[in-house]
C-alpha atoms as a PDB file:
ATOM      1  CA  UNK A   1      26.722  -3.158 -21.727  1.00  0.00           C
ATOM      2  CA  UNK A   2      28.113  -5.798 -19.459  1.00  0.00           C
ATOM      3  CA  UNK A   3      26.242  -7.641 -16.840  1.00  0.00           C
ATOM      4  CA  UNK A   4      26.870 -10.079 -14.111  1.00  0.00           C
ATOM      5  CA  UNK A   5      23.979 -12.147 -14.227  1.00  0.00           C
ATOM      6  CA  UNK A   6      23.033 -15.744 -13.138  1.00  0.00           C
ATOM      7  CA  UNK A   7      22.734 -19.037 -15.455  1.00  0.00           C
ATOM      8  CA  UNK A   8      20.779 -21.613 -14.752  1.00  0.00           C
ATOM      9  CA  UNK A   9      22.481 -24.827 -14.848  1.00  0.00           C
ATOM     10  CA  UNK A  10      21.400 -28.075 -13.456  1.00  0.00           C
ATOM     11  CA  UNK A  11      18.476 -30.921 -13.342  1.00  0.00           C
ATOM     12  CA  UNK A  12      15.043 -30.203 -13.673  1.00  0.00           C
ATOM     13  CA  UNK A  13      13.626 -29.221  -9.860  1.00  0.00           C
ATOM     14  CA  UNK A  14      17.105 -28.943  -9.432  1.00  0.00           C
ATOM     15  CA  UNK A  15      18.319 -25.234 -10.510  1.00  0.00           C
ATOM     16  CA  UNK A  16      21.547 -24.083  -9.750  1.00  0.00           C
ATOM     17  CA  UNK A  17      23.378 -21.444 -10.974  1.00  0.00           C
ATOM     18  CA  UNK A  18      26.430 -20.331 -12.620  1.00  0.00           C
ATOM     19  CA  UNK A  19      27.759 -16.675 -12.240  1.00  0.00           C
ATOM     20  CA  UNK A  20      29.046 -14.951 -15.163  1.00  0.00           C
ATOM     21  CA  UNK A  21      29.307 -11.711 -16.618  1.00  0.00           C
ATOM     22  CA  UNK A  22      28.376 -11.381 -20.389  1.00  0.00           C
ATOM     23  CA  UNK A  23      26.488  -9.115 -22.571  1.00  0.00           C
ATOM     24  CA  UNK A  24      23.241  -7.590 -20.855  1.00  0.00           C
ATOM     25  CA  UNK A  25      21.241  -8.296 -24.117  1.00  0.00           C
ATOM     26  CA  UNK A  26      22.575 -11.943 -24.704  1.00  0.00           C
ATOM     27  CA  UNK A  27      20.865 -15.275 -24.929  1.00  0.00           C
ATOM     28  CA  UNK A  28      20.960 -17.131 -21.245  1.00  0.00           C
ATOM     29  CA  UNK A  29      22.911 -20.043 -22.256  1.00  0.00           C
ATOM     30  CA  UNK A  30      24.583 -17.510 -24.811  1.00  0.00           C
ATOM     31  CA  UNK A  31      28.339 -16.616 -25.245  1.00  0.00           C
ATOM     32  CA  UNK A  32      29.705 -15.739 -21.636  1.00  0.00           C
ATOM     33  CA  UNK A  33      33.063 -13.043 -20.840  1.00  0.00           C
ATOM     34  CA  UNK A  34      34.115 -14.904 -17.781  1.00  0.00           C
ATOM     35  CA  UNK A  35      32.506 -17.654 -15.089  1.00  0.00           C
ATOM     36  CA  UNK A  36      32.971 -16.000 -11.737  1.00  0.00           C
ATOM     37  CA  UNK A  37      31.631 -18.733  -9.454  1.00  0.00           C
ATOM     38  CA  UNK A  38      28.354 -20.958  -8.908  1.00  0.00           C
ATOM     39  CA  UNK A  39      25.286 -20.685  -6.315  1.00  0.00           C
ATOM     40  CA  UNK A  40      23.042 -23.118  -5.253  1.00  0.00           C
ATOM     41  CA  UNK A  41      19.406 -22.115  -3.737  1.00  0.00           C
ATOM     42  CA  UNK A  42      18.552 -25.309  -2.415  1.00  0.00           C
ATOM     43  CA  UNK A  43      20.857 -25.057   0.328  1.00  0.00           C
ATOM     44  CA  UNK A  44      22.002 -21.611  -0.111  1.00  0.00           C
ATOM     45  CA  UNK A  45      25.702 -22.423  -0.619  1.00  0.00           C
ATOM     46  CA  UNK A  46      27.885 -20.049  -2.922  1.00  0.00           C
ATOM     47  CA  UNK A  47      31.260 -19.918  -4.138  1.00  0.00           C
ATOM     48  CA  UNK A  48      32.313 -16.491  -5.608  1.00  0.00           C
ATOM     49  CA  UNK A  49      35.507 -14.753  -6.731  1.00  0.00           C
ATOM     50  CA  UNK A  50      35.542 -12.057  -4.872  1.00  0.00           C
ATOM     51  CA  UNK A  51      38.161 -10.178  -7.016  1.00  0.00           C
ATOM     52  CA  UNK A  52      36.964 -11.084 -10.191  1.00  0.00           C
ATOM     53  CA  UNK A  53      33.877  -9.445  -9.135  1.00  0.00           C
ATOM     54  CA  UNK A  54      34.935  -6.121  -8.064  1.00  0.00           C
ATOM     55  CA  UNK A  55      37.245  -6.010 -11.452  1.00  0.00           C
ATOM     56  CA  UNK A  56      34.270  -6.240 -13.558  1.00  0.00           C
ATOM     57  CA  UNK A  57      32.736  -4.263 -11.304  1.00  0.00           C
ATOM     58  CA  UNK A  58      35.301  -1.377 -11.786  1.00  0.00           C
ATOM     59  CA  UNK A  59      35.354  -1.908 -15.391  1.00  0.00           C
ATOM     60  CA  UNK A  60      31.588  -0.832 -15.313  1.00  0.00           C
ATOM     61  CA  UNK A  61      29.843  -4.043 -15.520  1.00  0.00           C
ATOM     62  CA  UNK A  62      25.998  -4.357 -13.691  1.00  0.00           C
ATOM     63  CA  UNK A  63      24.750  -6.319 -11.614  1.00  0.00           C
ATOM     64  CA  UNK A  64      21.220  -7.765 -12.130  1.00  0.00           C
ATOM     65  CA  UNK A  65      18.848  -7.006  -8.578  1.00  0.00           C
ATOM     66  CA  UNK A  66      19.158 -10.425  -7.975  1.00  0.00           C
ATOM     67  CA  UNK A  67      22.818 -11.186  -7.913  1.00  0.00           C
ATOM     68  CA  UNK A  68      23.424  -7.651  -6.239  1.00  0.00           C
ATOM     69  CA  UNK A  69      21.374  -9.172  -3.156  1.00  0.00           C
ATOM     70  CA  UNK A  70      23.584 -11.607  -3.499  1.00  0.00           C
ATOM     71  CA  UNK A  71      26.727 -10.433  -3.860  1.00  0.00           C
ATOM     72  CA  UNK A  72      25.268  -8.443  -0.626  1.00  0.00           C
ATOM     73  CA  UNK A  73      24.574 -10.990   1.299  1.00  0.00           C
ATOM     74  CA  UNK A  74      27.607 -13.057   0.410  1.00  0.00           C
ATOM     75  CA  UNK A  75      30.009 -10.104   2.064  1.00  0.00           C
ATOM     76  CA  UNK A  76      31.531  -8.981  -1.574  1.00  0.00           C
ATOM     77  CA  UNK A  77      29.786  -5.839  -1.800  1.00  0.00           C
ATOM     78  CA  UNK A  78      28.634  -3.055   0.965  1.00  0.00           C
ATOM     79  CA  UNK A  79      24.616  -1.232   0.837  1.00  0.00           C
ATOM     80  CA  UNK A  80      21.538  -1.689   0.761  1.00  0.00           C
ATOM     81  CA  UNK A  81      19.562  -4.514  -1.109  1.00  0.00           C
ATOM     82  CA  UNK A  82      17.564  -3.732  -3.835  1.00  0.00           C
ATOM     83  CA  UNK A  83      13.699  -5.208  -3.665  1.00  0.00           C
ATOM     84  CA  UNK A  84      13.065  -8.034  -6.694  1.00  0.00           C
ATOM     85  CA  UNK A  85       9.484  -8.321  -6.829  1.00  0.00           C
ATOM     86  CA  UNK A  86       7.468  -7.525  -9.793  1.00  0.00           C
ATOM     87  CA  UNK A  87       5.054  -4.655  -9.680  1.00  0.00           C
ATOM     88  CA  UNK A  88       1.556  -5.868 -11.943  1.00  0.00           C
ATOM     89  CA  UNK A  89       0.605  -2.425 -13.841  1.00  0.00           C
ATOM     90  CA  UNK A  90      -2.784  -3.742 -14.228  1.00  0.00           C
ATOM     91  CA  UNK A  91      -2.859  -5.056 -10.217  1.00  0.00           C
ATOM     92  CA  UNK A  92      -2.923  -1.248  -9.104  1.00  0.00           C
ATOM     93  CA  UNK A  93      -5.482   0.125 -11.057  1.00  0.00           C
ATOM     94  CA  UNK A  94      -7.633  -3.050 -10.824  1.00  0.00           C
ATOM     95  CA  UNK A  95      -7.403  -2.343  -6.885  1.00  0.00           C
ATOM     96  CA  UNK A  96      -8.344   1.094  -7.057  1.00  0.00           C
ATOM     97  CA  UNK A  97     -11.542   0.350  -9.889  1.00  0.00           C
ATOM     98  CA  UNK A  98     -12.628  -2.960  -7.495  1.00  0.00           C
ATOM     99  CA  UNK A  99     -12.172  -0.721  -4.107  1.00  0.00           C
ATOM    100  CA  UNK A 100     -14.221   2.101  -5.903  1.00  0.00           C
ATOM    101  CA  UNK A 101     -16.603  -1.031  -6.968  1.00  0.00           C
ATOM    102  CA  UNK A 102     -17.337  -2.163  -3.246  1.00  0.00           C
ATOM    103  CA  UNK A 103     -17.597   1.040  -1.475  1.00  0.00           C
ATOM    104  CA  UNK A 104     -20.429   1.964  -4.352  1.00  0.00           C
ATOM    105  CA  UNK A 105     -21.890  -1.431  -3.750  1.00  0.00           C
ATOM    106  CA  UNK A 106     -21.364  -1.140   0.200  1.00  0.00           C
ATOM    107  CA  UNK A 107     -23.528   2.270   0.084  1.00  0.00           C
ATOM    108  CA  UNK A 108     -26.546   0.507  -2.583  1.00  0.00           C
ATOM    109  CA  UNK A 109     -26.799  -1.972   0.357  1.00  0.00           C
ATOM    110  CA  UNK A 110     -26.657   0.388   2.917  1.00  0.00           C
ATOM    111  CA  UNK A 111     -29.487   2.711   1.011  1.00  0.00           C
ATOM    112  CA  UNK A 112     -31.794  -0.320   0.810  1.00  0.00           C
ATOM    113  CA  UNK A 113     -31.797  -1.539   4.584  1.00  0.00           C
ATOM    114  CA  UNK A 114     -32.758   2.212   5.352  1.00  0.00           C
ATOM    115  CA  UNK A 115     -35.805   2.500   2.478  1.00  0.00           C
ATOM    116  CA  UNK A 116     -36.756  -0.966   3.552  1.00  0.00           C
ATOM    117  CA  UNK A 117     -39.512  -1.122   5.607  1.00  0.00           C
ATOM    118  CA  UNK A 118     -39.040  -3.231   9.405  1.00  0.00           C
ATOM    119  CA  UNK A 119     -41.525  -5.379  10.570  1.00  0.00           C
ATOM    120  CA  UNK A 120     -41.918  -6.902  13.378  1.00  0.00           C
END
């Protein structure tokens, strides 16, 4: 399956990015169909074939979440943006255990100020 995906290109603390579509599966730095245009995130400048885009588009190629957003963004395609951030399996149950945790430790502390006895 094709995909148009970003490839990093540039100096180290430097990244910018190439456009290209090119075999979902593939190395990175891999084999490439066709360049269709660069984007830099430092200063948020883009150049993008607009037409290329929408041909590969057409002929069923993908866009990763990222360059959808962009492609968004950038005018060449109409909808919704799609959200990017990683969801942590592990972070969601670990909430629910560790909120489970301190409401079980919350009551133990509330149990012993009412068996302790007050003084004054």
């Amino acid at each position: 399956m094709l995909a148009i995906k970003l490839q990093r290109i540039g100096k180290k603390h430097q990244a910018s990015f190439r456009l290209v579509v090119g075999e979902k599966r593939s190395k990175l730095n891999g084999r490439q169909v066709e360049d269709l245009g660069w984007y830099n995130p430092l200063n948020k400048e883009h150049t993008i074939s607009k037409d290329r885009v929408l041909h590969w588009i057409h002929k069923g190629a993908q866009a990763t979440d990222t360059v959808h957003n962009l492609l968004v963004r950038a005018g060449v395609l109409t909808g919704a943006k799609r959200p990017v951030h990683k969801k942590g399996k592990a972070v969601e149950g670990a909430a629910s255990v560790s909120a489970e945790g301190a409401s079980s430790e919350a009551k133990a502390e509330n149990k012993k100020k009412e068996e302790a006895p007050i003084t004054k």
